[in-house]
Protein backbone atom coordinates (compact mmCIF):
# COMPACT_ATOMS: atom_id res chain seq x y z
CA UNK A 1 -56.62 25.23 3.76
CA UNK A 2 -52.55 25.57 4.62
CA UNK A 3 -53.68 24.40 8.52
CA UNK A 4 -54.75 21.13 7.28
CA UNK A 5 -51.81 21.09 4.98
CA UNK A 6 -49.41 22.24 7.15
CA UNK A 7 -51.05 19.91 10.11
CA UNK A 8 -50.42 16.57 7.23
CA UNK A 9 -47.49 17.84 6.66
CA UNK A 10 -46.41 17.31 10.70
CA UNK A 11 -48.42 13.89 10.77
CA UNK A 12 -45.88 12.62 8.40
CA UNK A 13 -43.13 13.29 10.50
CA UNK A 14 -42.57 10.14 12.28
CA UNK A 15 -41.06 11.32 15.88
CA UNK A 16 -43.15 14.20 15.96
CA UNK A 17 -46.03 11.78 16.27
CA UNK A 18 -44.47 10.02 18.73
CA UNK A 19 -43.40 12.57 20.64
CA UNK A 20 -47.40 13.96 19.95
CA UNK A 21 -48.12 10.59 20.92
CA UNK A 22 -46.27 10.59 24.54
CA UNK A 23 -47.99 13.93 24.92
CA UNK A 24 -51.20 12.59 24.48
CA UNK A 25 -51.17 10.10 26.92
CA UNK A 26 -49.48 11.58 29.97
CA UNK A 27 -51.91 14.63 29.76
CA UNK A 28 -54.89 12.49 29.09
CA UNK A 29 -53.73 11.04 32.56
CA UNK A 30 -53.29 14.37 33.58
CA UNK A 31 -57.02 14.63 33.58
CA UNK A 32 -58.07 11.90 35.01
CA UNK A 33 -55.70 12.40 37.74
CA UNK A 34 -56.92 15.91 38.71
CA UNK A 35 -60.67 15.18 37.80
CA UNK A 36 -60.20 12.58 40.69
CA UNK A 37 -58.19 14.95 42.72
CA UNK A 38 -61.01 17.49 42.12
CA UNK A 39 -63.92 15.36 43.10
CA UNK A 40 -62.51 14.55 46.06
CA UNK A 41 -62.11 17.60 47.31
CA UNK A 42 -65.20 19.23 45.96
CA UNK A 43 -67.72 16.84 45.28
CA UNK A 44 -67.57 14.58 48.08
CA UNK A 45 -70.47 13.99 49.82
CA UNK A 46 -68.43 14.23 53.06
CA UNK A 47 -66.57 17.13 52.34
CA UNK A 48 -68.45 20.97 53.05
CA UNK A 49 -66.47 22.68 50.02
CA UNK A 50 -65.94 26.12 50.61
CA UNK A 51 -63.94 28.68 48.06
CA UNK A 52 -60.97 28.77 51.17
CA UNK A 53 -60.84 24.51 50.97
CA UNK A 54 -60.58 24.77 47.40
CA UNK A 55 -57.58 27.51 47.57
CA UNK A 56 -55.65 25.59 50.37
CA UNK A 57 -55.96 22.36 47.86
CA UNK A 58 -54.14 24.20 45.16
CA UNK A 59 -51.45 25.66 47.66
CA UNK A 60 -50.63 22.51 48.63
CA UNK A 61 -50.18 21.05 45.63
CA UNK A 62 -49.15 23.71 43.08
CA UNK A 63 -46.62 26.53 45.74
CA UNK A 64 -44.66 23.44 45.76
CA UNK A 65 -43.61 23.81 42.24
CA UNK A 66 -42.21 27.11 42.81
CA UNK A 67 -38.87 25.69 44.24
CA UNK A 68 -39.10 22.49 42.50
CA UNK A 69 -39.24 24.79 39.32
CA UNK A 70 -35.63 25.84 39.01
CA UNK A 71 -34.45 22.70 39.44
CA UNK A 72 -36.19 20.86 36.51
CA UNK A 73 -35.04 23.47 34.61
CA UNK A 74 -31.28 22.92 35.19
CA UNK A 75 -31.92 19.20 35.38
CA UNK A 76 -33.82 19.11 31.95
CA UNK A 77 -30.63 21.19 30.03
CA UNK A 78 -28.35 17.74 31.09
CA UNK A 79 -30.70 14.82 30.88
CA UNK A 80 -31.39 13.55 28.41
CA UNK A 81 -35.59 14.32 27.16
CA UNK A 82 -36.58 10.89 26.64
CA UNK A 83 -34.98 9.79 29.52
CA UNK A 84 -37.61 12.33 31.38
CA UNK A 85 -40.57 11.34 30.11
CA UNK A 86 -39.65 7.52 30.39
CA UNK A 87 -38.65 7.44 33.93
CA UNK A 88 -40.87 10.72 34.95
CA UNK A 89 -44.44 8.51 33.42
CA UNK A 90 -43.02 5.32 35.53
CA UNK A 91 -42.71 7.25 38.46
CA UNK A 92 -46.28 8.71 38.22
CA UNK A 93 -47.68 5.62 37.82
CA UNK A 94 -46.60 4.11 40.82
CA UNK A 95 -47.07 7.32 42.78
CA UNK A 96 -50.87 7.20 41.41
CA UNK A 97 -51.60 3.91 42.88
CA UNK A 98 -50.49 4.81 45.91
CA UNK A 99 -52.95 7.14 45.77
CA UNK A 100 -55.50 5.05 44.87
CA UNK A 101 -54.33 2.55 48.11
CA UNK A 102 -54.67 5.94 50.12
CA UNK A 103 -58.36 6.76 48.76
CA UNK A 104 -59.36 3.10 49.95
CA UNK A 105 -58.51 3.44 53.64
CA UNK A 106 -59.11 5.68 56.22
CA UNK A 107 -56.32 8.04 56.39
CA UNK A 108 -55.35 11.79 57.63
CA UNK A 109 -55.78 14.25 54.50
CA UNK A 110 -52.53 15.48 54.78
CA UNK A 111 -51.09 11.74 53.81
CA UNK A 112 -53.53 11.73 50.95
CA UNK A 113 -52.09 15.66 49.58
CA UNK A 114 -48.69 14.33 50.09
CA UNK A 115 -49.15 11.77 47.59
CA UNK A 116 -50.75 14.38 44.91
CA UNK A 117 -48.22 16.35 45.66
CA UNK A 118 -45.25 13.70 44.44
CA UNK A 119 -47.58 12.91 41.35
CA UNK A 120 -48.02 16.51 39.87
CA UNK A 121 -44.47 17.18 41.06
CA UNK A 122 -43.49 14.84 38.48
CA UNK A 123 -45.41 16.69 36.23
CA UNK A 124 -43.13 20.05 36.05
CA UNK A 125 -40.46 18.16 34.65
CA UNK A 126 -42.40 16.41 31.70
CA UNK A 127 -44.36 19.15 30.67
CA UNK A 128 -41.61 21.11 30.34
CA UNK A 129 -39.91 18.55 28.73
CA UNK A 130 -41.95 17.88 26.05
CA UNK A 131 -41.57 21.84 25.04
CA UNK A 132 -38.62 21.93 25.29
CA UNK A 133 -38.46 18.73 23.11
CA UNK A 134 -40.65 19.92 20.08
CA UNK A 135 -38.53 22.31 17.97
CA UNK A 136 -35.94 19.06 17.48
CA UNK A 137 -38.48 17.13 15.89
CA UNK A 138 -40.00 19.72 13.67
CA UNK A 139 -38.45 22.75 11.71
CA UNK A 140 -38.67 26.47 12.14
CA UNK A 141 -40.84 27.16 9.30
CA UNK A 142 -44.15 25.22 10.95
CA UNK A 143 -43.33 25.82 15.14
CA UNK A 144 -46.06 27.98 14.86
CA UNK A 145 -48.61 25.07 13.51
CA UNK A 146 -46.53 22.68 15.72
CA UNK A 147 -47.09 24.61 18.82
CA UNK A 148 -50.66 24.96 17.51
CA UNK A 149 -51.25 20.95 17.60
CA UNK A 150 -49.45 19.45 20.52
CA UNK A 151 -49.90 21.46 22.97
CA UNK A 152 -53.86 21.95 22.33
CA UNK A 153 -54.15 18.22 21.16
CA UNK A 154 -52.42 17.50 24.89
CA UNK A 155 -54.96 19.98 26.26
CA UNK A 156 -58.22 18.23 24.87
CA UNK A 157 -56.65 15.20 25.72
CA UNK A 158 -56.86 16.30 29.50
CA UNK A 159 -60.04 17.33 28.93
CA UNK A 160 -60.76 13.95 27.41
CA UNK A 161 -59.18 12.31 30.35
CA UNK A 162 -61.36 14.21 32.63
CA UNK A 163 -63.97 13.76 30.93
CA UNK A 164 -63.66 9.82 30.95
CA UNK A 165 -63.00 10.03 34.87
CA UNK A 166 -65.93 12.26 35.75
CA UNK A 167 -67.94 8.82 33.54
CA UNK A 168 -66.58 6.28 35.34
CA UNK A 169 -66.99 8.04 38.81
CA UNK A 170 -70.78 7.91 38.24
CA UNK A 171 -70.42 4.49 36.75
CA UNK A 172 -68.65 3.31 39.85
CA UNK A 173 -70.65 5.54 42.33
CA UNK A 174 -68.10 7.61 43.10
CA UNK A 175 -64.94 5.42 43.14
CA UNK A 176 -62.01 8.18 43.05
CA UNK A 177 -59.83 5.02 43.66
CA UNK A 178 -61.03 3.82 40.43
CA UNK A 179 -60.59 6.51 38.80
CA UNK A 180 -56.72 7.34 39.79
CA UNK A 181 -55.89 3.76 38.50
CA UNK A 182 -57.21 4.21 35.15
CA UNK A 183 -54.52 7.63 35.15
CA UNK A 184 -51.49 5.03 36.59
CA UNK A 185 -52.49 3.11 33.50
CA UNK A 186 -52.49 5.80 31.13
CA UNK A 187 -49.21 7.26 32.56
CA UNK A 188 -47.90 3.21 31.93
CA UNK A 189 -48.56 3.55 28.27
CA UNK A 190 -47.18 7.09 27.68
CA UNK A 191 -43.99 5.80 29.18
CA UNK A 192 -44.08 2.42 26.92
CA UNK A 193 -44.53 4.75 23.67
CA UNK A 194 -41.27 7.16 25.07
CA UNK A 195 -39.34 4.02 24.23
CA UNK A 196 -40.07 4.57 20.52
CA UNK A 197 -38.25 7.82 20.15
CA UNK A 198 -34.46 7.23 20.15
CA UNK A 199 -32.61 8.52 23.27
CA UNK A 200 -30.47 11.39 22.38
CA UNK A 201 -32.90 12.83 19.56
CA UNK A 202 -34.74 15.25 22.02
CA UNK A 203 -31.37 16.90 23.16
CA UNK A 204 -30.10 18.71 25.14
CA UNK A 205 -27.52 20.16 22.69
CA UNK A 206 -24.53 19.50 25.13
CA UNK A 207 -22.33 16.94 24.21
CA UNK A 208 -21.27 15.90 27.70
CA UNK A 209 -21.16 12.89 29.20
CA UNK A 210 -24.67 12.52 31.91
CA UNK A 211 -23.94 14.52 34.98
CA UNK A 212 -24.12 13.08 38.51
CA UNK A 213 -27.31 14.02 40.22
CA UNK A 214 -25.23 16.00 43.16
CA UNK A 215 -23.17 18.04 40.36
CA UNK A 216 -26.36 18.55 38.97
CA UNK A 217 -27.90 19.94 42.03
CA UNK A 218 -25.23 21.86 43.29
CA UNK A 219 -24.75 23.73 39.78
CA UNK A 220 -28.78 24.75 40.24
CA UNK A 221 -28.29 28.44 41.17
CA UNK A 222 -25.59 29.35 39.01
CA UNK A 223 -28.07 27.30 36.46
CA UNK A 224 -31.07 29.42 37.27
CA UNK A 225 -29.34 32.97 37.58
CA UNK A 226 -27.73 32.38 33.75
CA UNK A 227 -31.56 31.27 32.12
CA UNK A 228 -32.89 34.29 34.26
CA UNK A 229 -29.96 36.56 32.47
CA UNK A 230 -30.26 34.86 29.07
CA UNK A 231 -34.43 35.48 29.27
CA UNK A 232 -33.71 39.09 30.84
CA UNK A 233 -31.80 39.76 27.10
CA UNK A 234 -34.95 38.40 25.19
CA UNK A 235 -37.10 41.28 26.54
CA UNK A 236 -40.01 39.77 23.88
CA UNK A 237 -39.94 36.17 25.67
CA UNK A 238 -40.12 37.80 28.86
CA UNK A 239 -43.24 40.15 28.09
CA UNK A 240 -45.38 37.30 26.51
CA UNK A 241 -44.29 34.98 29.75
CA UNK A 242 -45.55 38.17 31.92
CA UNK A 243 -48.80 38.47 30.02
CA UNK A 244 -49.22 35.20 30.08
CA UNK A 245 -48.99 34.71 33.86
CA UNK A 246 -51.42 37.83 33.96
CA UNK A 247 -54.10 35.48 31.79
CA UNK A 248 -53.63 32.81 34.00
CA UNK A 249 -54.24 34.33 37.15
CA UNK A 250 -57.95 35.29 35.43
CA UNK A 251 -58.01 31.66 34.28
CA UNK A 252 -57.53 30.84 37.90
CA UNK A 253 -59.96 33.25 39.19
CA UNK A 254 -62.62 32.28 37.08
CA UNK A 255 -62.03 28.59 37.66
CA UNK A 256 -62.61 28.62 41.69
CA UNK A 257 -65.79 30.40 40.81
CA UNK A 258 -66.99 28.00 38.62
CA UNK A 259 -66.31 25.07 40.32
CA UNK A 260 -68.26 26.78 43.73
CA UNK A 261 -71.23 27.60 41.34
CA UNK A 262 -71.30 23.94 40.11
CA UNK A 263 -71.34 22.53 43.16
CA UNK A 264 -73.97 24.92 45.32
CA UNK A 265 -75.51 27.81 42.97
CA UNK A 266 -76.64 25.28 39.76
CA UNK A 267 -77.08 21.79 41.15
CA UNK A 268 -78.81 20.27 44.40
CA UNK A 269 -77.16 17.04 43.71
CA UNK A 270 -73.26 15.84 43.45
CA UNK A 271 -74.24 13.78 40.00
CA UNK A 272 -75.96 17.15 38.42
CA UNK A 273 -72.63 19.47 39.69
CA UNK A 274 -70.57 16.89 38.08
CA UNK A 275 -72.92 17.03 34.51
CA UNK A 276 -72.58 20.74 34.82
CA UNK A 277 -68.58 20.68 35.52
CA UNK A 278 -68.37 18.05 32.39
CA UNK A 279 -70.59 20.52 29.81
CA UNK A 280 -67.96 23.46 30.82
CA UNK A 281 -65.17 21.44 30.67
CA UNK A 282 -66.43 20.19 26.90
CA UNK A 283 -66.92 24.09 25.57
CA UNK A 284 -63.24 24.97 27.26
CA UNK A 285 -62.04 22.12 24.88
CA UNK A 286 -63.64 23.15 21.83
CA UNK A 287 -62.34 26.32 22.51
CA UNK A 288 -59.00 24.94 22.62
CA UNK A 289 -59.56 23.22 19.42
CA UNK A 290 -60.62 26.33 17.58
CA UNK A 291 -57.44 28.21 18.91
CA UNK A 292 -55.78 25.63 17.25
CA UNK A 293 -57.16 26.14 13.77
CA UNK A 294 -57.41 29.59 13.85
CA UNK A 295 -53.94 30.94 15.62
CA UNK A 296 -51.31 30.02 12.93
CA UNK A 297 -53.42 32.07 10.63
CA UNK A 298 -53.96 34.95 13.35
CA UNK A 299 -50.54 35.01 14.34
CA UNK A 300 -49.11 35.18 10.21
CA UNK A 301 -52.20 38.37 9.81
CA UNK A 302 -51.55 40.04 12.95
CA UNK A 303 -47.94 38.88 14.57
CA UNK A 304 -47.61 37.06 18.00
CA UNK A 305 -48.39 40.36 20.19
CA UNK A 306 -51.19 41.48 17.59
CA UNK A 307 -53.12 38.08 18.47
CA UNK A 308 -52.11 38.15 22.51
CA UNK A 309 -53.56 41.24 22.35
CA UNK A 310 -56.75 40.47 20.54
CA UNK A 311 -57.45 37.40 22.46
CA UNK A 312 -56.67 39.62 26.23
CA UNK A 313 -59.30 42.38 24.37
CA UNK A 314 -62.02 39.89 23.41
CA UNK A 315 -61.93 38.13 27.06
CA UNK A 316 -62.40 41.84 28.52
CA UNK A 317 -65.17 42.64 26.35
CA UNK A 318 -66.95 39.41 26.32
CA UNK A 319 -66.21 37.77 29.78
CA UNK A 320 -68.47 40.14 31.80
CA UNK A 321 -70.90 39.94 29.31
CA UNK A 322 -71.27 36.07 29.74
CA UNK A 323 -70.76 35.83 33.15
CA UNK A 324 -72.38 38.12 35.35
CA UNK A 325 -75.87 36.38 34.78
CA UNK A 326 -74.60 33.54 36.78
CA UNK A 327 -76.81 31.03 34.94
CA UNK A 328 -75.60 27.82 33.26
CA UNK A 329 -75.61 28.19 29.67
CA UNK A 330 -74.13 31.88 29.59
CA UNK A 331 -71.28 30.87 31.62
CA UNK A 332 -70.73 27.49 29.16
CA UNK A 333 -70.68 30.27 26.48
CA UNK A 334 -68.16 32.35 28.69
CA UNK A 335 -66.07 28.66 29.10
CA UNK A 336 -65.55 28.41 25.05
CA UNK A 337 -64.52 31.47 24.89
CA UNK A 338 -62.03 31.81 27.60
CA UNK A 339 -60.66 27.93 26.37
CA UNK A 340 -60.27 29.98 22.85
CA UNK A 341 -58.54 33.18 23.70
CA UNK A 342 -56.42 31.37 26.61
CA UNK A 343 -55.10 28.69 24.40
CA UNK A 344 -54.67 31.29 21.21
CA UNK A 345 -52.36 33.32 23.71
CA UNK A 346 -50.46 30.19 24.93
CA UNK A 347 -49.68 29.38 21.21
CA UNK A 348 -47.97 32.61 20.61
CA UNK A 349 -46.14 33.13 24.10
CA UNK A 350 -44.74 29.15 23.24
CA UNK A 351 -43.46 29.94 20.59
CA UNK A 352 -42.70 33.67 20.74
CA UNK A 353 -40.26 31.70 24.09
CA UNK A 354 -38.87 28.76 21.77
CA UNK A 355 -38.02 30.90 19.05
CA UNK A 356 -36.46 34.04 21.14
CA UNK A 357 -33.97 31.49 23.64
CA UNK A 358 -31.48 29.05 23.16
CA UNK A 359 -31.69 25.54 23.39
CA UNK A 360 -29.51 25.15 25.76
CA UNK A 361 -31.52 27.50 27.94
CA UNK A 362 -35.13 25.91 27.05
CA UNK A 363 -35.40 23.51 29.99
CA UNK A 364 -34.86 26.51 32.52
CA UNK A 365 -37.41 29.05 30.61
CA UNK A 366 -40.37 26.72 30.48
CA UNK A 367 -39.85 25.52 33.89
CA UNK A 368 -39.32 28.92 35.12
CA UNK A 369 -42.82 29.51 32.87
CA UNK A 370 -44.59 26.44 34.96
CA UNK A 371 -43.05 28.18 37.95
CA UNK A 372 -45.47 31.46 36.49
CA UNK A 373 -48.30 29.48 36.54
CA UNK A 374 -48.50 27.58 39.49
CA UNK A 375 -47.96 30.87 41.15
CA UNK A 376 -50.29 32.97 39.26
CA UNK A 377 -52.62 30.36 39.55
CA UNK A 378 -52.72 29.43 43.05
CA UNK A 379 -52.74 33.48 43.75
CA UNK A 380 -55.80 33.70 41.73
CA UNK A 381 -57.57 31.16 44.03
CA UNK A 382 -56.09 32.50 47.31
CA UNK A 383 -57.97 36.26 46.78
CA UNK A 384 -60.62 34.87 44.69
CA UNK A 385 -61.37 33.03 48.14
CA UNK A 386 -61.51 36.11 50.08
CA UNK A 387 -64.17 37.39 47.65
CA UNK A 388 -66.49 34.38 46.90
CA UNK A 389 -69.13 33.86 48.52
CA UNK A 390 -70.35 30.49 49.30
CA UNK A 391 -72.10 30.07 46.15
CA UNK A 392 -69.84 31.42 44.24
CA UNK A 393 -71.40 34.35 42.72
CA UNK A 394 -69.65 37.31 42.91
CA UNK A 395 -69.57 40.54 40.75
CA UNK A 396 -66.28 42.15 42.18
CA UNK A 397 -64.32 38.79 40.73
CA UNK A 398 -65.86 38.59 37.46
CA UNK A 399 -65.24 42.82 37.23
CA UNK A 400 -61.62 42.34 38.53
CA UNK A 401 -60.78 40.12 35.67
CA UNK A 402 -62.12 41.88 32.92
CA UNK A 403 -60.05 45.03 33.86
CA UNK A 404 -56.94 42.49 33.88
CA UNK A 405 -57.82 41.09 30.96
CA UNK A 406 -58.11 44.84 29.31
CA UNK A 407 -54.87 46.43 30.69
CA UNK A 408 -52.90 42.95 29.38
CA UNK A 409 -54.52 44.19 25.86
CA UNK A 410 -53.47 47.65 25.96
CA UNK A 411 -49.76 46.88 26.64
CA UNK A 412 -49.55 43.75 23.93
CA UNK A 413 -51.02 45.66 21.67
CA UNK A 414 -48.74 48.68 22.36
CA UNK A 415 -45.91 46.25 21.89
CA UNK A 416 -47.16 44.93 18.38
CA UNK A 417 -47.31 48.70 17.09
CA UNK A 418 -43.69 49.48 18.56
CA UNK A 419 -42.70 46.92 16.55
CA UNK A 420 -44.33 47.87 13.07
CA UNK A 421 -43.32 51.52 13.80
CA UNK A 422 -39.50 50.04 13.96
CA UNK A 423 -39.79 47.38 11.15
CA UNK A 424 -37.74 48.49 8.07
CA UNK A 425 -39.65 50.17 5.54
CA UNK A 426 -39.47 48.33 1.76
CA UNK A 427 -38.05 50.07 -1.09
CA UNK A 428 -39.08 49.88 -4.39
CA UNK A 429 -36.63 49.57 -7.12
């Protein structure tokens, strides 16, 4: 199959599997982190979880993001990458077991959010980082399968690390403490393997000598406004970043209610929510997996927008279908499928974004993209909390979506025809 040779092909390259490598292990922390993050807020024994609790939790520690945004951006286009993820995975791992100090003792939950808050904050600027990063350790001709395999091998890694953390929570009746620490180590290690990838191989292009942090600061707006102009002249970037923040809002949506209908509507117990939670979270990632395999072919058949499209149509058609019985293994079913067509669409908008900007101007469009899904994201929980019910069963959210998911089809796919109608036409000769 060209994936699997195209995939060897990458495996050979020796910094993109280090850089793959650094992926892998600060998003596998990722997941434990939020896993922990998660159970504390909705599956403690102490806490009454309603859909409003669960909304405020993401406010407080996604909104954030939307001013801290800008500023990675125009921080990541001077620094240099490595430097990021080095310093940025040191950082978090202190931060986490601080955390974990805070877990242990009696203290006001605002104390406890602040120190989430500073951990995920972190998080903005390697993420966006390591996307940045990828096209200078891999060549045009296979972004597509690149963009395919790291970011959906850092996906199921979360989903591994949460995954591991929902284990040991049961194995250590319900130690979140535990649980944070293992993600301080794992954020430990991705920082020791950062030191394997030479410093200035992950750019930026600029060949400047490192900027003071106060220049750096104070050159923010002017920073922002010229990524904002340089992605408002790449009109293609900036529709798959708007459809994308469209699909993530559903993915929000949908997530609230799931997480309410593990915890009241399918279990009676914190220990059967949790098994219910894990079986989801294991069909999202073999979702993810599939949308690895099959979107470099998908994307070469149908084009970037052709497969956005598809993937928006499939989740309207299919996502009511699943989910409106409100039982278990429907919604699992509905979980796959959404972890397919979500991470197929993510594939093409990354690199529809890395191919259609600068490098100079990557830093500043992918944070400006985190910035787009933090806020589409916490949105989605914010109304979805007006309309849940405590059990989380409700047919106006899981209608809502679909239509969102069906008018994000229509206009990608009206975009992929535009552009076969004004593709040259081959002669023959």
């Amino acid at each position: 199959m060209p994936v699997v040779r195209d995939l060897r092909v990458l495996l050979r390259l020796r910094n993109f599997r280090r850089l793959l490598a650094v992926r892998l292990l600060s998003q596998c922390a990722d997941g434990v982190y939020q896993v922990a993050l998660a159970t504390y807020v909705v599956f403690s024994p102490e806490n009454q979880t309603t859909p409003g609790a669960i909304a405020s939790a993401m406010a407080v520690l996604l909104l954030p993001y939307s001013l801290i945004g800008p500023f990675a951006g125009v921080l990541l286009d001077r620094w240099p990458r490595r430097q990021v993820f080095l310093y940025g995975n040191l950082l978090r791992a202190g931060l986490a077991c601080c955390t974990a100090l805070l877990l242990l003792n009696p203290v006001p939950d605002w104390l406890f959010y602040v120190s989430a808050l500073c951990v995920t904050a972190v998080n903005r600027f390697v993420l966006a980082g390591l996307s940045a990063a990828l096209p200078r350790v891999v060549d045009t001709d296979r972004l597509v399968i690149a963009n395919s395999l790291s970011p959906t091998a850092g996906t199921l890694a979360a989903t591994a690390g949460g995954g591991l953390a929902l284990a040991i929570r049961l194995l250590t009746d319900g130690s979140d403490a535990a649980v944070v620490l293992l993600g301080a180590l794992l954020y430990l290690l991705s920082a020791v393997v950062s030191l394997s990838l030479p410093r200035t191989l992950l750019g930026p292009d600029r060949s400047r000598h490192r900027v003071r942090l106060r220049e750096a600061l104070s050159a923010t707006a002017s920073g922002l406004l010229a990524g904002l102009r340089h992605l408002a002249e790449r009109k293609d970037a900036a529709r798959a970043l708007t459809a994308m923040t469209v699909l993530r809002f559903c993915y929000g949506a949908l997530t609230v209610m799931l997480l309410m209908l593990c915890r009241y509507a399918w279990s009676d117990s914190e220990s059967d929510g949790l098994a219910l939670l894990g079986l989801a979270l294991g069909a999202s990632a073999a979702g993810f997996f599939v949308a690895a395999l099959v979107t470099p072919w998908a994307v070469g058949r149908f084009g970037r927008f052709g497969w956005m499209g598809g993937c928006a149509g499939a989740a309207a058609l299919l996502e009511p279908a699943l989910g409106l019985s409100f039982t278990p293994a429907p919604m699992v079913a509905a979980a796959f499928i959404l972890g397919l067509v979500t991470q197929g669409a993510k594939i093409a908008t990354d690199t529809q974004v890395q191919t259609s900007v600068d490098d100079a101007y990557r830093g500043r469009i992918f944070s400006l993209y985190d910035v787009l899904f933090n806020v589409a994201f916490v949105a989605a929980a914010a109304l979805s909390a007006l309309a849940l019910p405590a059990d989380g069963r409700s047919v106006i959210v899981v209608v809502t979506v679909a239509a969102l998911y069906a008018a994000t089809s229509a206009a990608l796919l009206r975009r992929r025809r535009a552009q076969l109608t004004s593709a040259p036409t081959p002669t023959n000769k």
